[in-house]
PDB file of N, CA and C in Angstrom:
ATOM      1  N   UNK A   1       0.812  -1.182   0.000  1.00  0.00           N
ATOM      2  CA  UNK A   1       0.000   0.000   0.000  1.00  0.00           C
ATOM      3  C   UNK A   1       0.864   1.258   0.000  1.00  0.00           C
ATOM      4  N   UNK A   2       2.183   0.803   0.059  1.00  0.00           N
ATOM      5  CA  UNK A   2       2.924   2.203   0.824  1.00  0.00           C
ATOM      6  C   UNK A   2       3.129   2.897  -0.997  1.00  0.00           C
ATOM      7  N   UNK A   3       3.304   1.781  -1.783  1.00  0.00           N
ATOM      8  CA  UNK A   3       3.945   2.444  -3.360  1.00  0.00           C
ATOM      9  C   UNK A   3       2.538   2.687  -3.604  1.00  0.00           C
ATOM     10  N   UNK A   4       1.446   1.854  -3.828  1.00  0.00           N
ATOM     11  CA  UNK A   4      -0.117   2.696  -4.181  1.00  0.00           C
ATOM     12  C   UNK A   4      -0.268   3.900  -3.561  1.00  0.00           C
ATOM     13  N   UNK A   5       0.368   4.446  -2.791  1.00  0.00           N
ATOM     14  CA  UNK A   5      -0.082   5.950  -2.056  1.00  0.00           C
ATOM     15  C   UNK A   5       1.143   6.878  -2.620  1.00  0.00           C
ATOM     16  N   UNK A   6       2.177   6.280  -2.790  1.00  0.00           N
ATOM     17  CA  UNK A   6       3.751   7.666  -3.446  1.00  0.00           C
ATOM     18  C   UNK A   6       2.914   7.896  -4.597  1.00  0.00           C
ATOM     19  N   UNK A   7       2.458   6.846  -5.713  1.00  0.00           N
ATOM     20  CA  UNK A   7       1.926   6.980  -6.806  1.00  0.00           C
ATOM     21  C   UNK A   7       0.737   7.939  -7.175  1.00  0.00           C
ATOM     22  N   UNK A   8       0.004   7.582  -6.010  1.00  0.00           N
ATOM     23  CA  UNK A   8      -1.491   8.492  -5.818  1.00  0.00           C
ATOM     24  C   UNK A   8      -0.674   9.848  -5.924  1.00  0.00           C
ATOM     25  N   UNK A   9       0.006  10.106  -4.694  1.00  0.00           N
ATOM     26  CA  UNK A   9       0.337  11.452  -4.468  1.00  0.00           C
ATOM     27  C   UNK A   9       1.114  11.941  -5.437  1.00  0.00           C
ATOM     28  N   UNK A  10       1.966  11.390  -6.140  1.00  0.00           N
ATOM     29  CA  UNK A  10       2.896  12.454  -7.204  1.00  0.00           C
ATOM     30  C   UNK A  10       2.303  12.427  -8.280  1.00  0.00           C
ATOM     31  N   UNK A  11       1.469  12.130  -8.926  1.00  0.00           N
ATOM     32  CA  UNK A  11       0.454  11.894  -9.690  1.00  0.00           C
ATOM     33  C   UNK A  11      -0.595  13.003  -9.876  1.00  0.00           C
ATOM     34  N   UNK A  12      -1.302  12.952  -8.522  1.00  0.00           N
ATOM     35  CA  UNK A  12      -2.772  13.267  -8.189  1.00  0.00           C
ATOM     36  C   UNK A  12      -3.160  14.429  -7.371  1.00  0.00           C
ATOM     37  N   UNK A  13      -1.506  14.961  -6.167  1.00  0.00           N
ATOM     38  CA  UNK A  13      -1.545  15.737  -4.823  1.00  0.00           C
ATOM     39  C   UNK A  13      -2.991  15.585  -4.516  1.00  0.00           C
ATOM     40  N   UNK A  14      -3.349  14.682  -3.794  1.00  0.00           N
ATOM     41  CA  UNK A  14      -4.758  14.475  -3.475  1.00  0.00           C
ATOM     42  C   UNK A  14      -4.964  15.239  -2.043  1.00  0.00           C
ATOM     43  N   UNK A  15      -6.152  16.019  -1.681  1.00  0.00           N
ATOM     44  CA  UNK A  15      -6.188  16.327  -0.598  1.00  0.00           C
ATOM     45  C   UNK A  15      -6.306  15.301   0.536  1.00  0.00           C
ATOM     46  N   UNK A  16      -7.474  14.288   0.062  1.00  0.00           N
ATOM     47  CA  UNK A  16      -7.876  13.230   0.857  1.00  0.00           C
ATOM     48  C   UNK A  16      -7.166  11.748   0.222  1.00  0.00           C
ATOM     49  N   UNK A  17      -6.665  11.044   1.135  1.00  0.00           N
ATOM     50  CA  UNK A  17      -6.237   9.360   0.596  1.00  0.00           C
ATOM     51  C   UNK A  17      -6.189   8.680   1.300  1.00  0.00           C
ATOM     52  N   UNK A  18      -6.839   8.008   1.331  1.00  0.00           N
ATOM     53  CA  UNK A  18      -7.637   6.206   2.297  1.00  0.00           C
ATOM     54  C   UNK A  18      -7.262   5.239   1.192  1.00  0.00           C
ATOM     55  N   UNK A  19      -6.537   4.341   1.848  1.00  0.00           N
ATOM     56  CA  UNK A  19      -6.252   3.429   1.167  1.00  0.00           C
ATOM     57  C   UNK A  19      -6.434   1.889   2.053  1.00  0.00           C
ATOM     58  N   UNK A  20      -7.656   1.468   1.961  1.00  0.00           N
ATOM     59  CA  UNK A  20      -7.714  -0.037   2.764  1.00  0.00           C
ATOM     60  C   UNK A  20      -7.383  -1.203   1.657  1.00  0.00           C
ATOM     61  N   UNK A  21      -6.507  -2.130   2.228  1.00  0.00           N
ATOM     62  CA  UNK A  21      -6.491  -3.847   2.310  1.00  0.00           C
ATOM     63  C   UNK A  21      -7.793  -4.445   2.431  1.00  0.00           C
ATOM     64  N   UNK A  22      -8.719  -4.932   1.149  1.00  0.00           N
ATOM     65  CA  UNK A  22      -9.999  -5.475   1.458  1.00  0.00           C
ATOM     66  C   UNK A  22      -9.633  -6.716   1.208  1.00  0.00           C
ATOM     67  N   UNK A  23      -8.249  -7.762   0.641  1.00  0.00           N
ATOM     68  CA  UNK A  23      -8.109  -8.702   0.359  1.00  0.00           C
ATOM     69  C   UNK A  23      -8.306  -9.644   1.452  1.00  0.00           C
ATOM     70  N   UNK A  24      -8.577  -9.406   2.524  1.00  0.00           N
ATOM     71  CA  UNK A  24      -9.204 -10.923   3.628  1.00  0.00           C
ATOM     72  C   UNK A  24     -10.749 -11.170   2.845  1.00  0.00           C
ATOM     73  N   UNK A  25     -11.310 -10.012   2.515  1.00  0.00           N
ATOM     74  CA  UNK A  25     -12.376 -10.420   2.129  1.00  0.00           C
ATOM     75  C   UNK A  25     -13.176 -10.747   1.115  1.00  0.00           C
ATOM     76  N   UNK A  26     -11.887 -11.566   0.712  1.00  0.00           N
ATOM     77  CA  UNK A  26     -12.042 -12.245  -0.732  1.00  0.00           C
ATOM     78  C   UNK A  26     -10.988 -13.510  -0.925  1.00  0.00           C
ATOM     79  N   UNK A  27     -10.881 -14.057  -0.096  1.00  0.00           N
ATOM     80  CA  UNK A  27     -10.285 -15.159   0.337  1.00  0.00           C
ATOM     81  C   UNK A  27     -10.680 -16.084  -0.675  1.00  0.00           C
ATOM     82  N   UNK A  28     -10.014 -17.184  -1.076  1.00  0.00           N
ATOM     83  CA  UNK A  28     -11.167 -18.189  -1.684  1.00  0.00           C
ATOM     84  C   UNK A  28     -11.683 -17.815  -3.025  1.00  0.00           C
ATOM     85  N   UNK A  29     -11.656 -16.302  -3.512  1.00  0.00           N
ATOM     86  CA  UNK A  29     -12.204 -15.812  -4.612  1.00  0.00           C
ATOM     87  C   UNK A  29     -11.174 -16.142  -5.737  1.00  0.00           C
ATOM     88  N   UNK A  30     -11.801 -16.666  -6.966  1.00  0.00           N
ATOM     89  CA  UNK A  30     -10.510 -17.048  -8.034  1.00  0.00           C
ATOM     90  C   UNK A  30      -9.775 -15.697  -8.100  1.00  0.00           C
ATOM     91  N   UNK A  31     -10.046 -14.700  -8.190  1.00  0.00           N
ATOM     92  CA  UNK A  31      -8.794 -13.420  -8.819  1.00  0.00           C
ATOM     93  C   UNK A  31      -8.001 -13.266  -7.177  1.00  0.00           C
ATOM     94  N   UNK A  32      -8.586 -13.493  -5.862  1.00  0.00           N
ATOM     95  CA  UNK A  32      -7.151 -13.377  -4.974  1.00  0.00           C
ATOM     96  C   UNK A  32      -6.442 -14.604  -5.280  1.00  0.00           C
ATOM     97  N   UNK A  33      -6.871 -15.996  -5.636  1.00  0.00           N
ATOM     98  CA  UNK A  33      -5.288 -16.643  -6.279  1.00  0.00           C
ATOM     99  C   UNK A  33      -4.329 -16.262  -6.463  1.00  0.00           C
ATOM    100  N   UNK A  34      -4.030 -15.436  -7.606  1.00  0.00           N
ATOM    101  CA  UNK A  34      -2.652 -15.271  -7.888  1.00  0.00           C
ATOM    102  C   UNK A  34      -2.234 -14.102  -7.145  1.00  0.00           C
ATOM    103  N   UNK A  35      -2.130 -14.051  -6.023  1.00  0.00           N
ATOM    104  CA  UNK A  35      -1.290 -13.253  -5.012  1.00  0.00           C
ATOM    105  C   UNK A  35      -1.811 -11.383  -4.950  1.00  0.00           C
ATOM    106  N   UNK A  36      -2.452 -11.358  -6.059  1.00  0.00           N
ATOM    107  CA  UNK A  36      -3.103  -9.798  -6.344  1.00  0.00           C
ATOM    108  C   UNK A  36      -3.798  -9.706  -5.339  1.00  0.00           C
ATOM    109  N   UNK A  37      -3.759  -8.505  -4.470  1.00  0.00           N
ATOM    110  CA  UNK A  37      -4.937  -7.768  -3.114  1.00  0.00           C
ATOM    111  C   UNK A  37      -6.355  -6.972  -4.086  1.00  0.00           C
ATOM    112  N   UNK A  38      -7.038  -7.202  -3.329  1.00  0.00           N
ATOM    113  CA  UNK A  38      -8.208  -6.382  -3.515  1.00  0.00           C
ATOM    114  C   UNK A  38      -8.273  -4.784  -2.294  1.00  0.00           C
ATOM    115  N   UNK A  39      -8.165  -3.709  -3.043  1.00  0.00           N
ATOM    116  CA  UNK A  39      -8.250  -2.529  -2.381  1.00  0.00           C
ATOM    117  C   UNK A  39      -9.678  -1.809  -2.472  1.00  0.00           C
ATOM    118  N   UNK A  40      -9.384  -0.359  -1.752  1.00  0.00           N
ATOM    119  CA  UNK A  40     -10.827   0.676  -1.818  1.00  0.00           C
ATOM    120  C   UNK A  40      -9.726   1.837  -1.281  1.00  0.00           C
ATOM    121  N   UNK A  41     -10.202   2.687  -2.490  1.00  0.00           N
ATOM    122  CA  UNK A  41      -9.476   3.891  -2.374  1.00  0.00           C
ATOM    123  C   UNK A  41     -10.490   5.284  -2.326  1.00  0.00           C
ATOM    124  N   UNK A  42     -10.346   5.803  -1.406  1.00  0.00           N
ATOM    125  CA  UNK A  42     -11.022   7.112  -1.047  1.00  0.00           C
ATOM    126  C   UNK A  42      -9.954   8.074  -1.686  1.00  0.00           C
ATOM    127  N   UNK A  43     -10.151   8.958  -2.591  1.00  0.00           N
ATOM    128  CA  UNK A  43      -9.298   9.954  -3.273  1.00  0.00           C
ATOM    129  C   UNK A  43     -10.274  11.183  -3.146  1.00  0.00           C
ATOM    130  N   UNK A  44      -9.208  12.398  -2.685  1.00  0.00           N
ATOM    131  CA  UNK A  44     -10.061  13.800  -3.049  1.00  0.00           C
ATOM    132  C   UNK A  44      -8.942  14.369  -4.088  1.00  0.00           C
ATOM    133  N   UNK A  45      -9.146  14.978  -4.765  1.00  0.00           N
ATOM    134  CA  UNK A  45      -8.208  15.776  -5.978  1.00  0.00           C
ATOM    135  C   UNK A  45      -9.114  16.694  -6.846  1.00  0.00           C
ATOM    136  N   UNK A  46      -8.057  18.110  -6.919  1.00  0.00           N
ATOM    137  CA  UNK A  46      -8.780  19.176  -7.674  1.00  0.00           C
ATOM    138  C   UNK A  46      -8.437  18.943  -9.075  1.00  0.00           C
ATOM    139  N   UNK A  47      -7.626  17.800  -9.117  1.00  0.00           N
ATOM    140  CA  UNK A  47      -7.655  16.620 -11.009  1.00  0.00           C
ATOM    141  C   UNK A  47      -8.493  16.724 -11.442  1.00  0.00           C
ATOM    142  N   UNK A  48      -9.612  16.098 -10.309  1.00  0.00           N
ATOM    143  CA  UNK A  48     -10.506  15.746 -10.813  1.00  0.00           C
ATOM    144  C   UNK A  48     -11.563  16.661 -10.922  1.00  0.00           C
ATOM    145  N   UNK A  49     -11.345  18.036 -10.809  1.00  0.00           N
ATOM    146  CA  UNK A  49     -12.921  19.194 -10.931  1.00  0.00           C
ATOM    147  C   UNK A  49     -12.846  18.682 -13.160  1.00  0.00           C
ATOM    148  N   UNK A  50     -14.643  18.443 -12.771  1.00  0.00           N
ATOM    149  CA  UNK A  50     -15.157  18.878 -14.060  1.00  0.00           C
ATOM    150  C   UNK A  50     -14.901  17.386 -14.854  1.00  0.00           C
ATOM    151  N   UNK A  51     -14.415  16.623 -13.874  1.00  0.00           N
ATOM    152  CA  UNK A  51     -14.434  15.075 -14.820  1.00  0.00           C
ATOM    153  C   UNK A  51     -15.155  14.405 -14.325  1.00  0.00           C
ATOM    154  N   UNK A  52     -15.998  13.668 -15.036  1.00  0.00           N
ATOM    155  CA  UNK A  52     -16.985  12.575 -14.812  1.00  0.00           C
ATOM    156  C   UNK A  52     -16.527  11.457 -14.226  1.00  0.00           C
ATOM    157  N   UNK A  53     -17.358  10.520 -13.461  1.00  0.00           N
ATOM    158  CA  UNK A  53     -16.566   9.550 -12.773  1.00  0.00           C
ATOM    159  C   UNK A  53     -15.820   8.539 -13.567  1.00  0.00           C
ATOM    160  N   UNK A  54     -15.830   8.211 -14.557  1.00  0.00           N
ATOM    161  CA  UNK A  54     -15.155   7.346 -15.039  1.00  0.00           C
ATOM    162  C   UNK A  54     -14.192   7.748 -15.766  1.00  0.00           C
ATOM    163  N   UNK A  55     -14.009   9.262 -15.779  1.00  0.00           N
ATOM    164  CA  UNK A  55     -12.566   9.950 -16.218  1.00  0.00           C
ATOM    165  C   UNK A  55     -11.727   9.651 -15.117  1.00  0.00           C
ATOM    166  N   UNK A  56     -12.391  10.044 -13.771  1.00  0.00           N
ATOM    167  CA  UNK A  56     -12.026  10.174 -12.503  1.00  0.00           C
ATOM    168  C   UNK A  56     -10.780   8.935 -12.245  1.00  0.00           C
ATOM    169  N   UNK A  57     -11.677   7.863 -12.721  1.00  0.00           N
ATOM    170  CA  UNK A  57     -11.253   6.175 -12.448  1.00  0.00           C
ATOM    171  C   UNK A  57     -10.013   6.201 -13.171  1.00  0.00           C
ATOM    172  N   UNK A  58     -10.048   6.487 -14.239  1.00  0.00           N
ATOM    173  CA  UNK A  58      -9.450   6.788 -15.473  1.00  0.00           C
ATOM    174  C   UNK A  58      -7.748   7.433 -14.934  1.00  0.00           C
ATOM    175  N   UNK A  59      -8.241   8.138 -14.001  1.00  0.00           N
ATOM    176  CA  UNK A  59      -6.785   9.055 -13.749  1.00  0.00           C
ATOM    177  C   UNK A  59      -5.917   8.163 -12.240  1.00  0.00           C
ATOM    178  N   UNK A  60      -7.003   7.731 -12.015  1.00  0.00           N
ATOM    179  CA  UNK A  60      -6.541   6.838 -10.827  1.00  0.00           C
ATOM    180  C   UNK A  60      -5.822   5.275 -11.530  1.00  0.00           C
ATOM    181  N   UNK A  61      -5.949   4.700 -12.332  1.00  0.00           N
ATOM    182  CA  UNK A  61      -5.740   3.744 -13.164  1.00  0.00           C
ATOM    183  C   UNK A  61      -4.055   4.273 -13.220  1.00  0.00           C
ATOM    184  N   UNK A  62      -4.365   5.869 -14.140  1.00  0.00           N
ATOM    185  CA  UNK A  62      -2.873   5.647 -14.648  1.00  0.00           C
ATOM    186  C   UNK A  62      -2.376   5.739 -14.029  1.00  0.00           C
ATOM    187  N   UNK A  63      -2.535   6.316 -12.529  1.00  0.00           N
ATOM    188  CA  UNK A  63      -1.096   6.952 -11.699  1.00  0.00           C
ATOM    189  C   UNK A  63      -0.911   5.067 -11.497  1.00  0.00           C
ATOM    190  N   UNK A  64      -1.767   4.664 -11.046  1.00  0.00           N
ATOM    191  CA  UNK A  64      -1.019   3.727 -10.716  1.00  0.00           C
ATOM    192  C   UNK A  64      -0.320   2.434 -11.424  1.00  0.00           C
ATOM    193  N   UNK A  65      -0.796   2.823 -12.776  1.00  0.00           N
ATOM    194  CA  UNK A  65       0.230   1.738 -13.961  1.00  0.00           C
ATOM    195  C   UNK A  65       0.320   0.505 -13.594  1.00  0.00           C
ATOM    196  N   UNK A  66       1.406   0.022 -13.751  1.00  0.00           N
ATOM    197  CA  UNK A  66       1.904  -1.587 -13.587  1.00  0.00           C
ATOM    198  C   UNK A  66       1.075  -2.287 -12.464  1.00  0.00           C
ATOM    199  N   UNK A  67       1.233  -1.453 -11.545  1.00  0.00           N
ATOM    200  CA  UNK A  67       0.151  -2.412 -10.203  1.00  0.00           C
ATOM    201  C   UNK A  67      -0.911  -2.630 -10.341  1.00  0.00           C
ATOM    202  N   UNK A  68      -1.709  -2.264 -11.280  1.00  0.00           N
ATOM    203  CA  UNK A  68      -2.752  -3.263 -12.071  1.00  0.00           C
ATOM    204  C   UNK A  68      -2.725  -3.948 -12.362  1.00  0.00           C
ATOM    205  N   UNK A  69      -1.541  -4.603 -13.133  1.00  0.00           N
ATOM    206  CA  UNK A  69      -1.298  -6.007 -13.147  1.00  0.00           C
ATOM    207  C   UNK A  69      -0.514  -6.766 -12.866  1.00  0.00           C
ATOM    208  N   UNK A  70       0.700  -5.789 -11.550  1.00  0.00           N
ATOM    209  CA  UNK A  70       1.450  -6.856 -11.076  1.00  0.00           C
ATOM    210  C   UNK A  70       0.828  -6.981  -9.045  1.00  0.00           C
ATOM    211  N   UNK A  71       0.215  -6.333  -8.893  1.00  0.00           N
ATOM    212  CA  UNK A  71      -0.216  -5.914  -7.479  1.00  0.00           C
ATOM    213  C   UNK A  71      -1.646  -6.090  -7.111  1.00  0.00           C
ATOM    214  N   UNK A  72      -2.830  -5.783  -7.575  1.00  0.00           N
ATOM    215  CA  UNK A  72      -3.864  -5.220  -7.758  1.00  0.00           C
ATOM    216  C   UNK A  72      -5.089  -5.719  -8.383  1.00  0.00           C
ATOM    217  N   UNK A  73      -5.899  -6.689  -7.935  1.00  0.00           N
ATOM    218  CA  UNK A  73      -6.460  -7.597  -8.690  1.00  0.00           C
ATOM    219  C   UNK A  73      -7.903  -6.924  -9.058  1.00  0.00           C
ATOM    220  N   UNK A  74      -8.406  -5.915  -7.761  1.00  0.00           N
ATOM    221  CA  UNK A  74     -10.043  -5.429  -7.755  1.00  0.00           C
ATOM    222  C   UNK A  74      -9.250  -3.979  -6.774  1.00  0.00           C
ATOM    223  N   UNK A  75      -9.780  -3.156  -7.609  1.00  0.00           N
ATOM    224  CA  UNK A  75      -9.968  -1.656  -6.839  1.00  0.00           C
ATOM    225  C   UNK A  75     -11.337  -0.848  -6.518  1.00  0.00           C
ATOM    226  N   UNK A  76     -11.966  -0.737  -5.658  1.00  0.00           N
ATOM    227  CA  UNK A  76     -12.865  -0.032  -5.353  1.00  0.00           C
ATOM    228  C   UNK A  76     -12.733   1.334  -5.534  1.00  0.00           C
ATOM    229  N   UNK A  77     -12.995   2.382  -6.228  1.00  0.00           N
ATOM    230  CA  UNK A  77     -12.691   3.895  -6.091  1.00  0.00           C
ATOM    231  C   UNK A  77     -13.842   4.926  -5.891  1.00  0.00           C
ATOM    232  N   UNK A  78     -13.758   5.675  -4.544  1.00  0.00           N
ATOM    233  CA  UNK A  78     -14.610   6.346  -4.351  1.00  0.00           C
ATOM    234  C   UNK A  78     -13.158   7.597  -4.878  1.00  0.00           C
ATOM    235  N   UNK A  79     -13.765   8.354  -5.824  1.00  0.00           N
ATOM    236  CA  UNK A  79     -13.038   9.894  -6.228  1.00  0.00           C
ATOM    237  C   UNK A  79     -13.672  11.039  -6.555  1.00  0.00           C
ATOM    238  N   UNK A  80     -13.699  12.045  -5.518  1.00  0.00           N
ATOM    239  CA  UNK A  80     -14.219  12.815  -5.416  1.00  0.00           C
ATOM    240  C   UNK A  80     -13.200  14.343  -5.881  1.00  0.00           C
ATOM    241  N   UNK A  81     -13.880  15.692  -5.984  1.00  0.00           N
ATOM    242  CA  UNK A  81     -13.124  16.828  -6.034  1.00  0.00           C
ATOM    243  C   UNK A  81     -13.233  16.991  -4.431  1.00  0.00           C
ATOM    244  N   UNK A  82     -12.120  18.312  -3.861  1.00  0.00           N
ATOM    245  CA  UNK A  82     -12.124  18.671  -2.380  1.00  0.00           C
ATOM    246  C   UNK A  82     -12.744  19.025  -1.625  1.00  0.00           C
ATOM    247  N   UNK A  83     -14.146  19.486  -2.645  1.00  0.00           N
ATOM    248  CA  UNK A  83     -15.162  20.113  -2.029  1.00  0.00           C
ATOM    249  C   UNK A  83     -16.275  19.090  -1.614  1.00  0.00           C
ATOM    250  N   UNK A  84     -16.018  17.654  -1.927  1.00  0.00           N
ATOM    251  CA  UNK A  84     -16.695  16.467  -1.643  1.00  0.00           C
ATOM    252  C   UNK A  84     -16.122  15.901  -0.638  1.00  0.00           C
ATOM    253  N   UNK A  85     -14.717  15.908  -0.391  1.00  0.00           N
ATOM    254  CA  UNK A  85     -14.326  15.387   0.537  1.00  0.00           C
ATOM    255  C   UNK A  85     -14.674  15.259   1.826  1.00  0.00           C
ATOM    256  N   UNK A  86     -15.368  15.956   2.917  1.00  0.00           N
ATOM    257  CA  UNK A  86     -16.191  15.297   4.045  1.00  0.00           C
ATOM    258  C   UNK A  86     -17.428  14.863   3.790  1.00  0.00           C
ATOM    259  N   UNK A  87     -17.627  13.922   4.529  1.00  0.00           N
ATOM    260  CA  UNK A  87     -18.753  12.845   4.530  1.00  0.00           C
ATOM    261  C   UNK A  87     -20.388  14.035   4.802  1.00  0.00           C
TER     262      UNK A  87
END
């Protein structure tokens, strides 16, 4: 998680970044087989003013490149702009 978050940040300068380990809870599931974690990423970034969510996803994808397919089996992404960021 520690390189999924340098990546987020030099990438993204996100205001907000939550980054949980959901892979216990997918134990048993064919895609945790091959050693890939399942995450959920809370992102705030002013990247993202004026992009639709699946641009949003889109920008979160690239920062993080290769660990999509050497790290990263299922990502959850909540990505919001800063002004979304509290609950």
């Amino acid at each position: 998680m520690v390189r999924m978050r340098e990546l987020l940040e030099a990438a993204l300068e996100p205001e907000l970044l939550e980054i949980e380990d959901e892979s216990h809870l997918h134990k048993g599931h064919v895609g945790a087989r091959d050693g890939r974690g399942h995450f959920a990423v809370t992102i705030a970034a002013g990247a993202f003013a004026g992009k639709m969510p699946l641009a949003r996803h889109r920008l979160v994808y690239g920062a993080l490149g290769d660990m999509m397919k050497t790290d990263i089996h299922a990502l959850r992404i909540d990505a919001r702009v800063p002004a979304q960021a509290s609950p």
